[in-house]
C-alpha atoms as a PDB file:
ATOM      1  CA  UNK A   1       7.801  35.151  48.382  1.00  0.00           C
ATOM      2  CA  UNK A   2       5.837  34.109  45.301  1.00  0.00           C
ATOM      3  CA  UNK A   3       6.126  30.466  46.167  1.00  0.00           C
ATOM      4  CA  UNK A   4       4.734  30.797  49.915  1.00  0.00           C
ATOM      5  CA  UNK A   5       2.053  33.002  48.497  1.00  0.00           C
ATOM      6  CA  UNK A   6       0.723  30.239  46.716  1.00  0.00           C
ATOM      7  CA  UNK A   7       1.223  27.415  48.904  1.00  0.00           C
ATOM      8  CA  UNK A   8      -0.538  29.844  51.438  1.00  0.00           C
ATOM      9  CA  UNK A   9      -3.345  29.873  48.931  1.00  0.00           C
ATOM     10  CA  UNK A  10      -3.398  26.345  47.912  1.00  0.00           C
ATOM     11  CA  UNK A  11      -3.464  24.953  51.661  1.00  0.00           C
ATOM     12  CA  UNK A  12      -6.401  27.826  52.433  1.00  0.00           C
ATOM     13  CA  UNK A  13      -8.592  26.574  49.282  1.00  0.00           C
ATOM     14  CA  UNK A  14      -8.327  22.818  49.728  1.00  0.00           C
ATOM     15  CA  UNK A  15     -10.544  22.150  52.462  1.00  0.00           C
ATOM     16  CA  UNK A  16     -13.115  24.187  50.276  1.00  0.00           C
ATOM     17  CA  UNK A  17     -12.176  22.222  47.308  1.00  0.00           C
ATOM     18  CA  UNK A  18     -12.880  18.874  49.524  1.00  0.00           C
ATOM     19  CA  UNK A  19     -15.916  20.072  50.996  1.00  0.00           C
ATOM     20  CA  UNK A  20     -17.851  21.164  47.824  1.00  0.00           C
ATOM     21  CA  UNK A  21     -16.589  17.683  46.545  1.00  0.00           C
ATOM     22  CA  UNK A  22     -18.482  15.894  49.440  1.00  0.00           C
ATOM     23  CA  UNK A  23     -21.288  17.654  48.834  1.00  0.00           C
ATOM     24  CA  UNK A  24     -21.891  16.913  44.701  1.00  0.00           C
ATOM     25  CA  UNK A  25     -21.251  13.138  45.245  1.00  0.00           C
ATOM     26  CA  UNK A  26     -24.367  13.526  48.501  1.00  0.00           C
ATOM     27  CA  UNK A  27     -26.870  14.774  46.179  1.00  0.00           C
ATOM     28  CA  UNK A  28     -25.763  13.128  42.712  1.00  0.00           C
ATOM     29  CA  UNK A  29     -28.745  11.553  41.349  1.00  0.00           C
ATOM     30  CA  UNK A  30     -28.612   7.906  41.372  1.00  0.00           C
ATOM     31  CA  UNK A  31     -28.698   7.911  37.643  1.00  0.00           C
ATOM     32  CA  UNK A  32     -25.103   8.912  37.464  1.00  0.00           C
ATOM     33  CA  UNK A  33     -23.536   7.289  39.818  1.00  0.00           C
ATOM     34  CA  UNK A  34     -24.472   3.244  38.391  1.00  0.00           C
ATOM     35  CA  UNK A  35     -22.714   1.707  35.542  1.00  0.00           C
ATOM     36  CA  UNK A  36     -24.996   1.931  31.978  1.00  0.00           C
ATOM     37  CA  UNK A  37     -26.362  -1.608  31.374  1.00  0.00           C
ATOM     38  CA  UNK A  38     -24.245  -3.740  28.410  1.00  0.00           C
ATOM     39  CA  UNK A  39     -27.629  -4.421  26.557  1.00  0.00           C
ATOM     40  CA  UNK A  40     -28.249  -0.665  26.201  1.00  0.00           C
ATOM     41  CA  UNK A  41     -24.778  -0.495  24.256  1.00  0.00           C
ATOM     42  CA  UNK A  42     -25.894  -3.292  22.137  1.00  0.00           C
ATOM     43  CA  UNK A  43     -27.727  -3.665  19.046  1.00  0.00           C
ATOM     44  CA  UNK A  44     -31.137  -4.985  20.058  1.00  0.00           C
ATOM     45  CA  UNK A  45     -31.263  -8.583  18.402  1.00  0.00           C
ATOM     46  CA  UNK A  46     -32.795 -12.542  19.022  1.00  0.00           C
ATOM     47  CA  UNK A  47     -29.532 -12.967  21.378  1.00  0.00           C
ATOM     48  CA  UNK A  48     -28.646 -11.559  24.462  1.00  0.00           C
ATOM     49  CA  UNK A  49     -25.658  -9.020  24.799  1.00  0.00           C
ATOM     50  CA  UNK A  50     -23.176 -11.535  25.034  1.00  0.00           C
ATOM     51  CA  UNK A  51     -24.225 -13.334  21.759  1.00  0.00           C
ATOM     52  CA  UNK A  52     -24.190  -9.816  20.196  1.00  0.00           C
ATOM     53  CA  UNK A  53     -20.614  -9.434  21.247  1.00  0.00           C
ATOM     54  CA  UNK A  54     -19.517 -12.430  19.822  1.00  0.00           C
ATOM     55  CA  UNK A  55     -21.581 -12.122  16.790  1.00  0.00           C
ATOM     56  CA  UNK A  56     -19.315  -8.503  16.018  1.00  0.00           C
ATOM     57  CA  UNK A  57     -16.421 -10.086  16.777  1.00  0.00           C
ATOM     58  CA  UNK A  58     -16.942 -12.721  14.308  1.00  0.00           C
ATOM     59  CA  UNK A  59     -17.787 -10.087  11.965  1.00  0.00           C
ATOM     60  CA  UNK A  60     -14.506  -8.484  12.737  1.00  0.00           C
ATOM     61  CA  UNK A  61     -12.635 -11.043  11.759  1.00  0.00           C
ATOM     62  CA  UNK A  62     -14.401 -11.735   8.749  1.00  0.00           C
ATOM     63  CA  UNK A  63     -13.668  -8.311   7.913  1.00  0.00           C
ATOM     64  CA  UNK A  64      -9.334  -9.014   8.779  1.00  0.00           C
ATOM     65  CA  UNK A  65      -9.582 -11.681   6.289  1.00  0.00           C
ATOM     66  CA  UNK A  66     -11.524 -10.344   3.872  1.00  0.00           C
ATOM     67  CA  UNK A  67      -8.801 -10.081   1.536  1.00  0.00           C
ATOM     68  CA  UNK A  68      -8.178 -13.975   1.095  1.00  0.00           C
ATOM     69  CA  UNK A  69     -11.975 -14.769   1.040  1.00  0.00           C
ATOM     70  CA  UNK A  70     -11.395 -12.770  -2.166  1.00  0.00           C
ATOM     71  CA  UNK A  71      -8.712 -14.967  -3.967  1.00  0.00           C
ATOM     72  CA  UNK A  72     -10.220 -17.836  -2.825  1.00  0.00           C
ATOM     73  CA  UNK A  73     -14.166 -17.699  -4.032  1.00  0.00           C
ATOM     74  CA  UNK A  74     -13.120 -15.356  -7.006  1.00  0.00           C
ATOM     75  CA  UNK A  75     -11.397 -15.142 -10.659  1.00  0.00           C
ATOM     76  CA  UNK A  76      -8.317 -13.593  -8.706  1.00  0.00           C
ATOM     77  CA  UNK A  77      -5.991 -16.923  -9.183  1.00  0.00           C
ATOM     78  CA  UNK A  78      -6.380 -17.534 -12.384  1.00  0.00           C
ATOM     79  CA  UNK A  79      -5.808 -14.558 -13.365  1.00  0.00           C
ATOM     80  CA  UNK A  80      -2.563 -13.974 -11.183  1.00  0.00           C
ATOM     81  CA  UNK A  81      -1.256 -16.594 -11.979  1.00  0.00           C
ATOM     82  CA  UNK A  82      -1.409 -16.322 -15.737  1.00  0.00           C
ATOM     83  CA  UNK A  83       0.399 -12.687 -15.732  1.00  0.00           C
ATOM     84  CA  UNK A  84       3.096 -14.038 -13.530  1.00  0.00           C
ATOM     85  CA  UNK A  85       3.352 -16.648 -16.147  1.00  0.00           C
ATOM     86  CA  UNK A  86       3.643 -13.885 -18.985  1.00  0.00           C
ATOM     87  CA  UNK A  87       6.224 -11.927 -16.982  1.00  0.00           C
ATOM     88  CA  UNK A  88       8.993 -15.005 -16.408  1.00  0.00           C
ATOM     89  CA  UNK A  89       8.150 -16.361 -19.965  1.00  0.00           C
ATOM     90  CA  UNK A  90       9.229 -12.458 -21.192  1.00  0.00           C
ATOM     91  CA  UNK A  91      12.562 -13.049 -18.494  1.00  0.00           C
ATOM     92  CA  UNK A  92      11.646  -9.758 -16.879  1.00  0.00           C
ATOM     93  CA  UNK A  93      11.980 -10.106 -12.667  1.00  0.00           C
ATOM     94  CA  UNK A  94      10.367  -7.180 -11.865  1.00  0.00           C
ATOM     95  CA  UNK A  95       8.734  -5.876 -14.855  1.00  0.00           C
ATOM     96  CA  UNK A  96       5.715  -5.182 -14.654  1.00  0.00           C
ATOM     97  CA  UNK A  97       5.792  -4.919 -10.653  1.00  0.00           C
ATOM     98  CA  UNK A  98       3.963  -6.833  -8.635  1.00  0.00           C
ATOM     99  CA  UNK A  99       0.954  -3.493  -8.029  1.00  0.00           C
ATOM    100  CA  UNK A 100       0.742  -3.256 -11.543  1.00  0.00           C
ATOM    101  CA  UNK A 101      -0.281  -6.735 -12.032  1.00  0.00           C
ATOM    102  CA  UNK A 102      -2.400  -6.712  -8.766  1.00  0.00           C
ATOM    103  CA  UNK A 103      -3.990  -3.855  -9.483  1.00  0.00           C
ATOM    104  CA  UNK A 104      -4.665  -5.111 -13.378  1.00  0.00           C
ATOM    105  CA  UNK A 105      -5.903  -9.163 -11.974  1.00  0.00           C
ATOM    106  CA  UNK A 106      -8.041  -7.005  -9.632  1.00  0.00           C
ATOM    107  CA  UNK A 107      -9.810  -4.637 -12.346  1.00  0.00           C
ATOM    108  CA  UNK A 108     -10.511  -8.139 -14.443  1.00  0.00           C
ATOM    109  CA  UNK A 109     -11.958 -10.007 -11.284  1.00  0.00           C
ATOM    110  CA  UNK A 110     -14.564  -6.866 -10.567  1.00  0.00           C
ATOM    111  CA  UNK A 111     -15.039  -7.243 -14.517  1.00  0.00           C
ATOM    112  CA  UNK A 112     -15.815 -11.041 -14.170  1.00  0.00           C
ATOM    113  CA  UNK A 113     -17.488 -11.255 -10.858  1.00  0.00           C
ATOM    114  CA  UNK A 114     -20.281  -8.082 -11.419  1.00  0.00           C
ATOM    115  CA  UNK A 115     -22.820  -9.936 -11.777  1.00  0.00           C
ATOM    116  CA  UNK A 116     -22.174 -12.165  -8.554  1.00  0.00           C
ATOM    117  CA  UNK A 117     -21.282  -9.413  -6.523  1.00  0.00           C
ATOM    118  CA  UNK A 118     -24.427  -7.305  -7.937  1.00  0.00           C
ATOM    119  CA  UNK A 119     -26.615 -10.433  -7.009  1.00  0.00           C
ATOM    120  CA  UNK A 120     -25.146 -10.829  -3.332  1.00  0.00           C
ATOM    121  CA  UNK A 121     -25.253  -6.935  -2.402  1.00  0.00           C
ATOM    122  CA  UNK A 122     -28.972  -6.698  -3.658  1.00  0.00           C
ATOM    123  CA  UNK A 123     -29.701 -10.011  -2.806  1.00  0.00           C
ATOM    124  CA  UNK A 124     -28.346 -10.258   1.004  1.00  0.00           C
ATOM    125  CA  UNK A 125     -26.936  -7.107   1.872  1.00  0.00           C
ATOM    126  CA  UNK A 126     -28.998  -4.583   1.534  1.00  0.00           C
ATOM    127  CA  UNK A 127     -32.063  -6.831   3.016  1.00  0.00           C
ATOM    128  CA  UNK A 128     -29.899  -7.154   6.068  1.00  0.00           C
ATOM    129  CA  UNK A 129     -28.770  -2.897   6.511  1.00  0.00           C
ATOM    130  CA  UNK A 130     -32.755  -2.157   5.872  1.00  0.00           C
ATOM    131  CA  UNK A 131     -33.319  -5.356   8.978  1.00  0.00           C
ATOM    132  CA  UNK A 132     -35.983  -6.967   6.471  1.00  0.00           C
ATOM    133  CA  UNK A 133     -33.611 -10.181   7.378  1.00  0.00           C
ATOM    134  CA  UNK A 134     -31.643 -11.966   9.528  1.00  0.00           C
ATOM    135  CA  UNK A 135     -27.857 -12.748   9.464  1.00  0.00           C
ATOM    136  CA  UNK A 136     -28.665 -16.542   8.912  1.00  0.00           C
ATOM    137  CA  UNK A 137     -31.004 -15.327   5.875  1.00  0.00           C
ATOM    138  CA  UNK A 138     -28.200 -12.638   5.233  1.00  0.00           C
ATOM    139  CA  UNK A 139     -25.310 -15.490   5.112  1.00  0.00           C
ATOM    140  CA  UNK A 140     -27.293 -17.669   2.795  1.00  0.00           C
ATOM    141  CA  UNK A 141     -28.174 -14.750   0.443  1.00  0.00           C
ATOM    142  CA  UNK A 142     -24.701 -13.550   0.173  1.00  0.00           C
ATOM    143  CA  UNK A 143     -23.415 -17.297  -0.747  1.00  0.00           C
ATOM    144  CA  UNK A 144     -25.509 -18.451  -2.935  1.00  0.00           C
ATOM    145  CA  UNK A 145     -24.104 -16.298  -5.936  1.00  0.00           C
ATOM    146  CA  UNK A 146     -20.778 -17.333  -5.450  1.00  0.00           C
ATOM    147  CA  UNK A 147     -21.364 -20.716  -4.689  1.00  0.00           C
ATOM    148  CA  UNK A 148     -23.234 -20.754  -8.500  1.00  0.00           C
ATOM    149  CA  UNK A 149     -20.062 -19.069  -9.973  1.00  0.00           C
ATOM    150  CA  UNK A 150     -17.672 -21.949  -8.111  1.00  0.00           C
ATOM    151  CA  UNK A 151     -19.871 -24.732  -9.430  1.00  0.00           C
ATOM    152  CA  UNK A 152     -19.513 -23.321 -12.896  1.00  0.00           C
ATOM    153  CA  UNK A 153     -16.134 -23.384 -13.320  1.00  0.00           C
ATOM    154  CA  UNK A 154     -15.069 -26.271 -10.366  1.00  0.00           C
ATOM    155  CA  UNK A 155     -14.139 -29.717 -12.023  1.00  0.00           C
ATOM    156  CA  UNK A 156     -16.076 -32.581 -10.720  1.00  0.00           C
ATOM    157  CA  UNK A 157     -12.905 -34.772 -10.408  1.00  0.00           C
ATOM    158  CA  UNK A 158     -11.828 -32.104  -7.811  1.00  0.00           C
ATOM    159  CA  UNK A 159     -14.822 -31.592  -6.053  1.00  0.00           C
ATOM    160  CA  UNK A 160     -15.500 -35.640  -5.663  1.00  0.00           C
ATOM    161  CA  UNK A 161     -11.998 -35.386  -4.333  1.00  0.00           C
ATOM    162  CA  UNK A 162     -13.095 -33.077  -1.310  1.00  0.00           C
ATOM    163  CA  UNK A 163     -16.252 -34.288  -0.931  1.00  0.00           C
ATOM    164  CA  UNK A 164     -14.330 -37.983  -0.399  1.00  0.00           C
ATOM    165  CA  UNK A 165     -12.239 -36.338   2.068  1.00  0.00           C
ATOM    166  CA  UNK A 166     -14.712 -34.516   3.645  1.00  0.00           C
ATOM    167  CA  UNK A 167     -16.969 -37.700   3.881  1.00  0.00           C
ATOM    168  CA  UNK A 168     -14.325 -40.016   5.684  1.00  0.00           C
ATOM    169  CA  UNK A 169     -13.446 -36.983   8.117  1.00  0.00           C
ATOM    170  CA  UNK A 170     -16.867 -35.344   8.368  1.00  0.00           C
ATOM    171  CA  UNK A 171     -19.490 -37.876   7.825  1.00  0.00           C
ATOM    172  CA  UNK A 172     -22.999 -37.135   8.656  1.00  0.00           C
ATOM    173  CA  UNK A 173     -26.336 -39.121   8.569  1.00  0.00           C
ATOM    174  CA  UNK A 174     -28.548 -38.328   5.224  1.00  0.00           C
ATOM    175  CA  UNK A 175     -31.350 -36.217   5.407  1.00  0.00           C
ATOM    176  CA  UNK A 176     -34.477 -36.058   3.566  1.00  0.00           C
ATOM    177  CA  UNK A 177     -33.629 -34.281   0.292  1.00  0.00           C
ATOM    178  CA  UNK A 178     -29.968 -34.638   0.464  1.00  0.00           C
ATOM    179  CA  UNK A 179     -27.651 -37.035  -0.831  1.00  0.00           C
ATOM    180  CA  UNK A 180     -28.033 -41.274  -0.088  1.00  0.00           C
ATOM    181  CA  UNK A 181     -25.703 -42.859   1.659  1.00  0.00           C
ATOM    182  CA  UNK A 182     -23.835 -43.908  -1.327  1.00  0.00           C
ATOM    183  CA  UNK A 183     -23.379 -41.093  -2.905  1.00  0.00           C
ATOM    184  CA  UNK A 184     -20.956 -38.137  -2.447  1.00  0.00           C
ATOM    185  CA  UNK A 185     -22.418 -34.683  -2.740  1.00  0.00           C
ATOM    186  CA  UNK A 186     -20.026 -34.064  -5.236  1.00  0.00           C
ATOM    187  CA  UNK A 187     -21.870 -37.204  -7.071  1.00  0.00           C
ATOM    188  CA  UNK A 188     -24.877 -35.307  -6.680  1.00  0.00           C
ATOM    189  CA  UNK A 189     -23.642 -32.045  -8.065  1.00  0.00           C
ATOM    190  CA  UNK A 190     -22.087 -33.400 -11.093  1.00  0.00           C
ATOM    191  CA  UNK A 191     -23.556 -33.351 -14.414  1.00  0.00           C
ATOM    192  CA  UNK A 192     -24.700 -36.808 -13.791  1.00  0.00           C
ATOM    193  CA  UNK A 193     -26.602 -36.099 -10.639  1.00  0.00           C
ATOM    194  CA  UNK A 194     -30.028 -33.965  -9.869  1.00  0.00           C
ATOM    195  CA  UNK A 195     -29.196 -32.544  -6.463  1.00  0.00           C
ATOM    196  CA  UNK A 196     -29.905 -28.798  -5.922  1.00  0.00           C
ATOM    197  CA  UNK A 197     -26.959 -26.347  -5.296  1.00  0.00           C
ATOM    198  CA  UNK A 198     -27.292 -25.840  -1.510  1.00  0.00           C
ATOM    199  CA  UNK A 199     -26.195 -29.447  -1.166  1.00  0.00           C
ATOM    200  CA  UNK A 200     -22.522 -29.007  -2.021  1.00  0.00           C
ATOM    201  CA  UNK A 201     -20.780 -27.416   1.170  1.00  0.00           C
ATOM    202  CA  UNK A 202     -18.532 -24.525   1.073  1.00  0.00           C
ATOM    203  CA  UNK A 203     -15.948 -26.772   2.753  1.00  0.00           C
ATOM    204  CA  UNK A 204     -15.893 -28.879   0.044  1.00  0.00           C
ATOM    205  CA  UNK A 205     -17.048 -26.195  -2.699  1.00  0.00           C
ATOM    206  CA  UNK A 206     -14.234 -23.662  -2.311  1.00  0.00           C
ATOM    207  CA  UNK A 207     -10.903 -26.033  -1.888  1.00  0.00           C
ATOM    208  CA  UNK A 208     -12.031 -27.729  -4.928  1.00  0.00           C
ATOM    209  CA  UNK A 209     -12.408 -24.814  -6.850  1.00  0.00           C
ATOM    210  CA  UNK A 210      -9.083 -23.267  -5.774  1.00  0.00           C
ATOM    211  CA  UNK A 211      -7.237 -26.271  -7.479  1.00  0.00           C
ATOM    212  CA  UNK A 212      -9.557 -26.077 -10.307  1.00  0.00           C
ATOM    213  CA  UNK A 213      -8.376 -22.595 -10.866  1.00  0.00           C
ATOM    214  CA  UNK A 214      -4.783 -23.234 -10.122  1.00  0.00           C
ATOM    215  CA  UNK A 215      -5.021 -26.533 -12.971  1.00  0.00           C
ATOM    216  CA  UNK A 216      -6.524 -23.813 -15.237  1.00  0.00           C
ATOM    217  CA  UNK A 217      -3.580 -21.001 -14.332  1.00  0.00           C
ATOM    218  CA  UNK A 218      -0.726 -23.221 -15.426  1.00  0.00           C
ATOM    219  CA  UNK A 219      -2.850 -24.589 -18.599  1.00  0.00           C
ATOM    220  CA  UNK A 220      -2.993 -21.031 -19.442  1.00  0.00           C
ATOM    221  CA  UNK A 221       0.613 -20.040 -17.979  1.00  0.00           C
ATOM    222  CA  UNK A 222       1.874 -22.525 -20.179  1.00  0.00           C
ATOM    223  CA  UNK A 223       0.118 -21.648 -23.563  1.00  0.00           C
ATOM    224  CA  UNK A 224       1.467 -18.082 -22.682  1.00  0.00           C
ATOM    225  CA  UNK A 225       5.533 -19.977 -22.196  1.00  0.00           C
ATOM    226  CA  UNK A 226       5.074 -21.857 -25.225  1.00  0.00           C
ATOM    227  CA  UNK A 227       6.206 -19.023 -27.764  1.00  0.00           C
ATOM    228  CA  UNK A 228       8.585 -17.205 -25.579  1.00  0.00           C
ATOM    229  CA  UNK A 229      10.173 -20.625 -25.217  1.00  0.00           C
ATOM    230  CA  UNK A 230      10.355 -21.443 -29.174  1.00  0.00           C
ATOM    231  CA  UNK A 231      12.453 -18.344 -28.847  1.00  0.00           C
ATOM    232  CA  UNK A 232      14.945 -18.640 -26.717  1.00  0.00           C
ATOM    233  CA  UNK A 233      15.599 -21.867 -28.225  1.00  0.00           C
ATOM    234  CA  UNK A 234      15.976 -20.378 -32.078  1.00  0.00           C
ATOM    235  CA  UNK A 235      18.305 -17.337 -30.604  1.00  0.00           C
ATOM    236  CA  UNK A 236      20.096 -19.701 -28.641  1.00  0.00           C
ATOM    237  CA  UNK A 237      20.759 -22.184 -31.780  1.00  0.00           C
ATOM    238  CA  UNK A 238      22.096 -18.774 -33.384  1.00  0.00           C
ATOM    239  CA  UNK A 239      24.060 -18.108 -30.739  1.00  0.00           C
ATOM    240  CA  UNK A 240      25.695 -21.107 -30.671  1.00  0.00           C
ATOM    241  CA  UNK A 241      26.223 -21.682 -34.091  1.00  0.00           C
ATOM    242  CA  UNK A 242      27.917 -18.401 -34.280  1.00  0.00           C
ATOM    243  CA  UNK A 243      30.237 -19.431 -31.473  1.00  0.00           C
ATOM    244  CA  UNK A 244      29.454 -16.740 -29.299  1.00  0.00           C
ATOM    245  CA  UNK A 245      29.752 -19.149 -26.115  1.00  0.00           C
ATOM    246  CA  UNK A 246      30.082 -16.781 -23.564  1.00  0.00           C
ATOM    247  CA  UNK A 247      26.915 -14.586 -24.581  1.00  0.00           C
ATOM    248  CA  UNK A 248      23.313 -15.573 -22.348  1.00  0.00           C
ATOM    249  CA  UNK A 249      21.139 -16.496 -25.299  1.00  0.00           C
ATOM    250  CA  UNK A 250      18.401 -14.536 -22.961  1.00  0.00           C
ATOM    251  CA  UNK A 251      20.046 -11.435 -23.582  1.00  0.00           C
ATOM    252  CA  UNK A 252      19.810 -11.617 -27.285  1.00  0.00           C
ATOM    253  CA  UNK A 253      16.531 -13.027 -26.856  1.00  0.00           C
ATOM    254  CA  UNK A 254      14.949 -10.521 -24.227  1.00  0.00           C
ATOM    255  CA  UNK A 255      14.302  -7.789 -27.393  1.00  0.00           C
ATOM    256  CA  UNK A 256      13.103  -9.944 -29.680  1.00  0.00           C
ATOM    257  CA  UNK A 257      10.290 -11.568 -27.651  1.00  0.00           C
ATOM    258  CA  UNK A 258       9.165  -7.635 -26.088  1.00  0.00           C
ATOM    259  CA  UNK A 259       8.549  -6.885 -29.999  1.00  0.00           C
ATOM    260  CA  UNK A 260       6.715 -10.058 -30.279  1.00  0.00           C
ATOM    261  CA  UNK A 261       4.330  -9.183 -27.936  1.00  0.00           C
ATOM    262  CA  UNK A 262       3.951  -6.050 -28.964  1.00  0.00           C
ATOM    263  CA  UNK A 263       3.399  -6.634 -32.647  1.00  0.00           C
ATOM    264  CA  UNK A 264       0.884  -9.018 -31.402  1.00  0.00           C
ATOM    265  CA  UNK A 265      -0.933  -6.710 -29.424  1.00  0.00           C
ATOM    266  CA  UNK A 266      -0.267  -9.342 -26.541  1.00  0.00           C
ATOM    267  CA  UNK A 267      -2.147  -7.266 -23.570  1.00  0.00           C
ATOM    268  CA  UNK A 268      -5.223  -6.679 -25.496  1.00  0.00           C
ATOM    269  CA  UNK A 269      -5.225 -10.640 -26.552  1.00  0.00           C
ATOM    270  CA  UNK A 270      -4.303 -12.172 -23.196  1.00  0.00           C
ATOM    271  CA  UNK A 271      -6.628  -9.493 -21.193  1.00  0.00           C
ATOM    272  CA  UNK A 272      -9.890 -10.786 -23.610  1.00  0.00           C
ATOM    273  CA  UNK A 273      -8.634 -14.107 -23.806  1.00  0.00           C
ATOM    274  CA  UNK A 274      -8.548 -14.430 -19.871  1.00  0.00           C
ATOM    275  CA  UNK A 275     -11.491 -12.366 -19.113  1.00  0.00           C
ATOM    276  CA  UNK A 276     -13.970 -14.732 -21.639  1.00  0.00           C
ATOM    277  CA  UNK A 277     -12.331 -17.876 -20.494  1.00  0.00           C
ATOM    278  CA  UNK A 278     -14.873 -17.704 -17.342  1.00  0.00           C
ATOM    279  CA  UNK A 279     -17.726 -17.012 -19.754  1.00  0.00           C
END
């Protein structure tokens, strides 16, 4: 009974339902019935709505790989590198983990890089939130402190490497104020030369100094091996001469070189050590 009741009630109240329908959609205004306009959900910019689309979805994935844009135009490798060094030269695998020597090359890297990231917030950022600039103004702001840092600490055997390479792949006519056909920009950046800083591209600026900093890394790395190593190789001459042939000489050794680096105060040195080798 329940069931008819409402299907009696349902079929009664539709052709109400239908009719008020017909009615709203009449007299709508036309105001809600069209589509809102894309350049009204856009920023208001130079470009048109299309440009500004692209132009966040660059910025998007700028953002994704923000992460590596860190490593690569920062302290970070260096700095990695050397603790990984200081971990296999003390034969622990997982000691300190992998977080704990993120997290520590990351605190030493903000410690390094204030100044350029100060410079390049103040400098590019904030003129571009307050709209006293444009991105193109914005972009050349931001660079310009880390492209000083790179040139400070890139060798200019490395960066007339790239520059080579980027000259036989990439060549473009000179310009007035740029470098002669003869000469590299990395010619023109070194010591030698008197070109300004903006000459030196960030294609050729930032692979250079990535293999700068790894050279640097495993000079480091192995100036951190070098005791560890001397030993393992006095344990393992006592070991042997003991005739203990079938005990690791790293086992012995593991204790001996933790209270080494203790007694040294080997965090403290190596943390001070690697934070004024960029200065």
């Amino acid at each position: 009974m329940k069931l008819s009741r409402i299907a009696t009630f349902v079929a009664a109240s539709l052709p109400a339902v239908l009719f008020a329908a017909v009615v709203l959609m009449a007299f709508a205004p036309p105001a809600l019935a069209q589509m809102p306009d894309l350049s009204s959900l856009v920023p208001s910019g130079d470009a048109s709505a299309a440009g500004r689309i692209i132009q966040i979805a660059a910025l998007l994935t700028v953002l994704s790989v923000a992460p590596g844009l860190l490593i690569m135009v920062t302290s970070f490798t260096r700095l990695i590198i050397a603790l990984s060094f200081l971990r296999s030269g003390l034969g622990l695998q997982s000691t300190p983990a992998n977080i704990v020597l993120t997290t520590l090359a990351l605190f030493m890297t903000f410690y390094i890089m204030a100044p350029t990231f100060d410079r390049a917030w103040q400098g590019g950022v904030v003129p571009l939130i307050e709209n006293r600039i444009t991105e193109q103004q914005a972009y050349s702001e931001i660079t310009e402190p880390f492209r000083e840092f790179m040139l400070s600490q890139v060798r200019s055997k490395d960066l007339r490497l790239f520059a080579d390479l980027a000259e036989v792949n990439f060549p473009r006519p000179p310009q007035n104020g740029q470098t002669a056909p003869g000469q590299t920009p990395a010619a023109a950046a070194s010591p030698g030369g008197e070109a300004a800083v903006e000459e030196v591209e960030l294609r050729v600026l930032i692979p250079a100094f990535l293999i700068s900093e790894l050279r640097r890394g495993f000079e480091i790395g192995f100036l951190i091996a070098l005791p560890f190593l001397v030993i393992d190789m006095i344990v393992a001459t006592l070991v042997m001469s003991m005739g203990m042939m079938m005990m690791p000489p790293t086992v012995i050794a593991l204790p001996f070189k933790v209270l080494f680096f203790i007694l040294i105060d080997g965090w403290n040195l190596l943390t001070s050590g690697l934070v004024r080798s960029f200065f």
